[in-house]
C-alpha atoms as a PDB file:
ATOM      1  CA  UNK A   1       6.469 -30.193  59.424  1.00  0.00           C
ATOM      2  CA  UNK A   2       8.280 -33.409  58.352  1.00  0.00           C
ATOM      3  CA  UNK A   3      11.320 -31.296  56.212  1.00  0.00           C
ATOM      4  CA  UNK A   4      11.749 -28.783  59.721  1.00  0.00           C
ATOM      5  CA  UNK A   5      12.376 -32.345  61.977  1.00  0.00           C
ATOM      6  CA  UNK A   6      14.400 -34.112  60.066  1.00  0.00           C
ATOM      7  CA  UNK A   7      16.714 -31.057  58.844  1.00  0.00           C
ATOM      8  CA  UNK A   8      16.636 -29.282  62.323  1.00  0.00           C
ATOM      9  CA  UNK A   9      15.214 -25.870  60.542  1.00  0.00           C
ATOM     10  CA  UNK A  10      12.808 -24.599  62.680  1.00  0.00           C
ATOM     11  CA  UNK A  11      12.690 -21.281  60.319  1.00  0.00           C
ATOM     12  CA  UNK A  12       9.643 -21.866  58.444  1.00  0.00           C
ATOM     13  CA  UNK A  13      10.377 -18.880  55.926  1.00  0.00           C
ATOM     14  CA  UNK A  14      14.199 -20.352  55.990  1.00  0.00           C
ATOM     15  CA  UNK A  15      12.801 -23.420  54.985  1.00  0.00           C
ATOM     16  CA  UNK A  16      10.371 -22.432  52.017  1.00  0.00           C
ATOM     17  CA  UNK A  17      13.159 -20.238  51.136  1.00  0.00           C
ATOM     18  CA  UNK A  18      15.437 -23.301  50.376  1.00  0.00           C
ATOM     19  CA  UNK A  19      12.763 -25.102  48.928  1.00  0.00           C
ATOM     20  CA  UNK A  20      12.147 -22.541  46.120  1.00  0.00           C
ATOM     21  CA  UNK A  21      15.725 -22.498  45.459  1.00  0.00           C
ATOM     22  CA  UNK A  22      15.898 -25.865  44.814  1.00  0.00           C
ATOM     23  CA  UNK A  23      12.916 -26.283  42.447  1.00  0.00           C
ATOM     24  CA  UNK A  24      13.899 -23.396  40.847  1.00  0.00           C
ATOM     25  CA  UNK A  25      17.439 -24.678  40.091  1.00  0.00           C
ATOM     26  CA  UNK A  26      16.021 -27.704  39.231  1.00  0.00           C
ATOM     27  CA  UNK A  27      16.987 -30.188  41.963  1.00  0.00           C
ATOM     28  CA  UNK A  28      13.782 -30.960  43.351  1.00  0.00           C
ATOM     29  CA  UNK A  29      10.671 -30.977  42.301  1.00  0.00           C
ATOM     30  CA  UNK A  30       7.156 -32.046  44.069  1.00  0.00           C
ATOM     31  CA  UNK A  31       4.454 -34.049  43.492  1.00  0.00           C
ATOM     32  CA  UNK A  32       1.210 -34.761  45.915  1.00  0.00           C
ATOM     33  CA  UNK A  33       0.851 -37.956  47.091  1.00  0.00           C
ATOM     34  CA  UNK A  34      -2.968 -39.716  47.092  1.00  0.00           C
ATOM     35  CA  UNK A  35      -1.832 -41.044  50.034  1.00  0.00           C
ATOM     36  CA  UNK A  36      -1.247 -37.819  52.137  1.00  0.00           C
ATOM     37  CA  UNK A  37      -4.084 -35.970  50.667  1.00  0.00           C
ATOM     38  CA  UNK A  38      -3.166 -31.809  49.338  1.00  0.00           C
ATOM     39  CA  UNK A  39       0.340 -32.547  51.542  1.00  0.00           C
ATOM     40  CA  UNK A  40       3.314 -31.941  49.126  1.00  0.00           C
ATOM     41  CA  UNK A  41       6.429 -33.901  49.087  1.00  0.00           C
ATOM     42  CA  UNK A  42       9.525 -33.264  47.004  1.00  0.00           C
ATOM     43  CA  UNK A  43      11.860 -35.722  45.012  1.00  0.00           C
ATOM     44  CA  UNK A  44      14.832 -35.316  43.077  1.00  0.00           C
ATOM     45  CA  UNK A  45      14.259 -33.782  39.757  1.00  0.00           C
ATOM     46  CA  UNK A  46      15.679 -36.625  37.801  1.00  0.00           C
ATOM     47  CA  UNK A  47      13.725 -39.062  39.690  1.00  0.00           C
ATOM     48  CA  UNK A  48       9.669 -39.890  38.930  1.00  0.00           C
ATOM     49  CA  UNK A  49       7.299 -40.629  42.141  1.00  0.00           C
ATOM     50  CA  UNK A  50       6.086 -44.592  41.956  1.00  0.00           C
ATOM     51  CA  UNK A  51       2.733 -44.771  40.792  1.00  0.00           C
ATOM     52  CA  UNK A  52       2.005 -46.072  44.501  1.00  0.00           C
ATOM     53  CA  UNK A  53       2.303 -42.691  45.382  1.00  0.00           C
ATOM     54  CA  UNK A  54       0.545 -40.389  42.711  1.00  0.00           C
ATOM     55  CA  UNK A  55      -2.061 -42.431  41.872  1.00  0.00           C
ATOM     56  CA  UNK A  56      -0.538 -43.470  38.501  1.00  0.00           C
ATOM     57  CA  UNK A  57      -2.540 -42.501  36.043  1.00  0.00           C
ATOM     58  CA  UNK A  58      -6.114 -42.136  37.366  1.00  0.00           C
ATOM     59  CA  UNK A  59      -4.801 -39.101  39.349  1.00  0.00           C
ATOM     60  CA  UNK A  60      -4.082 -35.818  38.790  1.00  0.00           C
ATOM     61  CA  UNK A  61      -2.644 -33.459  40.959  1.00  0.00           C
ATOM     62  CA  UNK A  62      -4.041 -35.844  43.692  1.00  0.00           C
ATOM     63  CA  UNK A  63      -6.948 -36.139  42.719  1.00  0.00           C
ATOM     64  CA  UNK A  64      -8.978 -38.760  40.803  1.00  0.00           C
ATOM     65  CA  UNK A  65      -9.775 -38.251  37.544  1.00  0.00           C
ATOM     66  CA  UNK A  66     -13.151 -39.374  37.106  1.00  0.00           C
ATOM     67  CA  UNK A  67     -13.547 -38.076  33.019  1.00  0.00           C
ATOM     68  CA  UNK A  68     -10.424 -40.348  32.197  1.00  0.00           C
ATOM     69  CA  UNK A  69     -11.726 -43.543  34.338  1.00  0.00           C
ATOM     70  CA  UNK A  70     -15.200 -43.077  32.527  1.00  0.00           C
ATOM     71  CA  UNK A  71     -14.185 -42.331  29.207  1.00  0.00           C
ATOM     72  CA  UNK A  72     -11.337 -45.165  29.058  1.00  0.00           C
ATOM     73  CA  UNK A  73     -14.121 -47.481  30.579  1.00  0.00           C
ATOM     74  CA  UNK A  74     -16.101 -46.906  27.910  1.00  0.00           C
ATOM     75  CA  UNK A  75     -13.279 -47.070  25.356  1.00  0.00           C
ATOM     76  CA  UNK A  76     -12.633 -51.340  27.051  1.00  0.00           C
ATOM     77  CA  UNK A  77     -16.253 -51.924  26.771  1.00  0.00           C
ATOM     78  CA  UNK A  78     -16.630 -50.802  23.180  1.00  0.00           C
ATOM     79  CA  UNK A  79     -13.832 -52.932  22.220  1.00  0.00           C
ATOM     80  CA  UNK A  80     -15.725 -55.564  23.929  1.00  0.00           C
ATOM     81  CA  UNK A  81     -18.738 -54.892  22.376  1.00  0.00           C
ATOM     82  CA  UNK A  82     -17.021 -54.805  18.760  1.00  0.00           C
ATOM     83  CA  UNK A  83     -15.333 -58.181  19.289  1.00  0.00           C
ATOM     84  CA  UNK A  84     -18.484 -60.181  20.843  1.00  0.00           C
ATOM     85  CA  UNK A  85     -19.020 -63.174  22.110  1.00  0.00           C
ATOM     86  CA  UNK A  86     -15.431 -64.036  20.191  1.00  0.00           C
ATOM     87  CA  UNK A  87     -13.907 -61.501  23.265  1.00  0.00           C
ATOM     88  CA  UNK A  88      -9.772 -60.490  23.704  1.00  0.00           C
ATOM     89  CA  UNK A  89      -6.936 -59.903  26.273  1.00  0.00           C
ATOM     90  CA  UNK A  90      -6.192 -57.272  28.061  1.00  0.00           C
ATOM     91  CA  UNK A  91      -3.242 -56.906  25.913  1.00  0.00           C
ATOM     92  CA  UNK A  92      -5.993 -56.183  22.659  1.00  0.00           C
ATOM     93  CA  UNK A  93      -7.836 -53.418  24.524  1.00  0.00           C
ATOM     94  CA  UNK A  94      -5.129 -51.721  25.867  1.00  0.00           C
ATOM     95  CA  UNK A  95      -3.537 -51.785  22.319  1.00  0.00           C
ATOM     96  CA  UNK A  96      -7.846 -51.114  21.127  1.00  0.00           C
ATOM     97  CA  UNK A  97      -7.734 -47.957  23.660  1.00  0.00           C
ATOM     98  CA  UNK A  98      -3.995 -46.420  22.563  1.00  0.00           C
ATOM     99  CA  UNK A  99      -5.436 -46.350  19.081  1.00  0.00           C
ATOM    100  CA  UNK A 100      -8.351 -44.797  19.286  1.00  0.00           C
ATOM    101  CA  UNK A 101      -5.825 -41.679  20.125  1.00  0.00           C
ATOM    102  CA  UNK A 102      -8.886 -39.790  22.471  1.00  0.00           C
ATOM    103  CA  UNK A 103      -6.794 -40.434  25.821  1.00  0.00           C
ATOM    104  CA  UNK A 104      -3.824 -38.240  26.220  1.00  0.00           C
ATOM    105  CA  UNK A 105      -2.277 -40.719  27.988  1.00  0.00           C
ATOM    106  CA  UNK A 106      -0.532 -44.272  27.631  1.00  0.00           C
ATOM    107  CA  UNK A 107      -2.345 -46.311  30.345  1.00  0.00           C
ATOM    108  CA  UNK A 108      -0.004 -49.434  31.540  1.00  0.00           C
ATOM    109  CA  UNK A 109      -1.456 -53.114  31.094  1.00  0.00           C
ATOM    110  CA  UNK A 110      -1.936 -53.082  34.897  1.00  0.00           C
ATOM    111  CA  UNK A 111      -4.643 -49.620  34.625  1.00  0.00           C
ATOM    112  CA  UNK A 112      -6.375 -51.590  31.703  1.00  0.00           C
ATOM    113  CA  UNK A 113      -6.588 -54.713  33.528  1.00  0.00           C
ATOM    114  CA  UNK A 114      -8.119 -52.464  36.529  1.00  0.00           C
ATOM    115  CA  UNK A 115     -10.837 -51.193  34.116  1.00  0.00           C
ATOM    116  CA  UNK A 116     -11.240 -54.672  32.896  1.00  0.00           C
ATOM    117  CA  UNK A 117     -12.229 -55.856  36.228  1.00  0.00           C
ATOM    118  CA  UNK A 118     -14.311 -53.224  37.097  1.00  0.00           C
ATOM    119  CA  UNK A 119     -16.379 -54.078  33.571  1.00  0.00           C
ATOM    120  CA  UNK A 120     -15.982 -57.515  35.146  1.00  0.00           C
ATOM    121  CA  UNK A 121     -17.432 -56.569  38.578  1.00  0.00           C
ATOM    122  CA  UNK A 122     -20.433 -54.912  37.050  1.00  0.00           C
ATOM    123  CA  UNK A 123     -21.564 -57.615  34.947  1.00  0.00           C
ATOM    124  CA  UNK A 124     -20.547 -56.490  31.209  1.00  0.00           C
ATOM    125  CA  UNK A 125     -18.364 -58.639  30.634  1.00  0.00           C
ATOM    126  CA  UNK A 126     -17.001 -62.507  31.686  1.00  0.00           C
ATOM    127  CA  UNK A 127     -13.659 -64.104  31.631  1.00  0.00           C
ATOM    128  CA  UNK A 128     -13.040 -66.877  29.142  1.00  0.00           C
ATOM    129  CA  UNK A 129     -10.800 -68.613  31.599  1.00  0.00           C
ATOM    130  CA  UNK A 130     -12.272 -69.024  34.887  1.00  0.00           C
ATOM    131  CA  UNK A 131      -8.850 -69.172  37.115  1.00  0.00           C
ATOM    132  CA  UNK A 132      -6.624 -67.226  35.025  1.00  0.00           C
ATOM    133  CA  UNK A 133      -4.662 -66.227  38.023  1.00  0.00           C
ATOM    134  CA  UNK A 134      -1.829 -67.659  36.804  1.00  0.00           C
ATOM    135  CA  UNK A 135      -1.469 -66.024  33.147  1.00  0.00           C
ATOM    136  CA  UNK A 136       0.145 -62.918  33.049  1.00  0.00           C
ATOM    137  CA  UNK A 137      -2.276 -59.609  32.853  1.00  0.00           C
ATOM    138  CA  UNK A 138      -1.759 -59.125  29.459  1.00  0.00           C
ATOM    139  CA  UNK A 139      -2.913 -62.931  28.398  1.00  0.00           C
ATOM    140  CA  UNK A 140      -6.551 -62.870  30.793  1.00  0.00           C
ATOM    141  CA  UNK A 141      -9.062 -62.717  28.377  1.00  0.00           C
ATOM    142  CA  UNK A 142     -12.605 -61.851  28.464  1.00  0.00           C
ATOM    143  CA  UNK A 143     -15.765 -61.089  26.267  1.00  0.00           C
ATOM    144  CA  UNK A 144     -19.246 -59.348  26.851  1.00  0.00           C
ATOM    145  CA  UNK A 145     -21.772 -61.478  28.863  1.00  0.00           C
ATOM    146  CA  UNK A 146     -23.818 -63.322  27.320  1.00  0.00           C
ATOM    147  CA  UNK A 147     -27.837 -63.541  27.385  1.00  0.00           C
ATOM    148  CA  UNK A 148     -28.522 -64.640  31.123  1.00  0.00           C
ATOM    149  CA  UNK A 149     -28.540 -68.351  31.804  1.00  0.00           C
ATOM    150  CA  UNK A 150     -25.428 -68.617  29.258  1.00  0.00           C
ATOM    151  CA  UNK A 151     -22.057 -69.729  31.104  1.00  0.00           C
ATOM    152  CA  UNK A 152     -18.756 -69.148  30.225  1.00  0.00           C
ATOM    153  CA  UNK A 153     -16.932 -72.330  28.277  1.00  0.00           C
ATOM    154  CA  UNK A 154     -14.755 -73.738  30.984  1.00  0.00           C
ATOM    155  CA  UNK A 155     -17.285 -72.938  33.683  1.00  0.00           C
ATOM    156  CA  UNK A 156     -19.077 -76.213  33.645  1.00  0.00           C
ATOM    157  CA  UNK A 157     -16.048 -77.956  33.431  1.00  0.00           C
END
């Protein structure tokens, strides 16, 4: 509906017609957008859709991959688990996760620190810096929680 306004083909066969061409000549190619829902929309060949748009890599084909977010959740929480109480950045388990070699794909410090928070938000693990807002991702570390009643170092401070 969008490609017949804004080109002023009202030919819907004319239309799909061109669009075949050009994917199969390799001009354009298309992508769905987790925005837009099963709605296509094309891009230059050459060109890669922002992660804004597709999801990054917790989608595929639009949808949300829910075997990747659970099995690289439980990759981050292992590596928590193996380093303690002594914890690590989110630069260590992304680096902990792309050597393990079981995801089959290279997940940016940004989707680690996502998976990170979520560990965060359901009480597995604690930050060792309580306002790290101002460290890059890759620096905020954090370690499995502790017994209950424990606190983390700077929090009393």
């Amino acid at each position: 509906r969008d490609l017949k306004s804004r080109t002023g083909i009202t030919n819907t066969k004319a239309l799909r017609d061109i669009i075949e061409k050009l994917t199969r000549r390799k001009l354009i190619k298309d992508f769905t957008s987790v925005h837009t829902g099963k709605k296509k929309m094309y891009i230059l060949e050459e060109l890669e859709p922002s992660a804004e748009l597709t999801g990054g890599n917790w989608y595929t084909a639009g949808e949300l991959d829910i075997d990747l977010v659970d099995a690289s959740s439980k990759l981050a929480l292992h590596f928590f688990k193996i380093r303690g109480r002594k914890g690590g950045s989110v630069a260590e388990a992304r680096d902990f996760i792309k050597a393990k070699g079981i995801l089959n794909c290279d997940l940016s410090v940004e989707e680690v620190l996502q998976l990170i928070e979520t560990l965060l938000y359901d009480s597995k693990i604690e930050r060792l810096i309580v306002d790290d807002s101002q460290l890059p991702a890759e620096e905020r570390t954090f370690r499995l929680l502790g017994p209950p009643g424990t606190a983390a170092p700077d929090a009393a401070a």
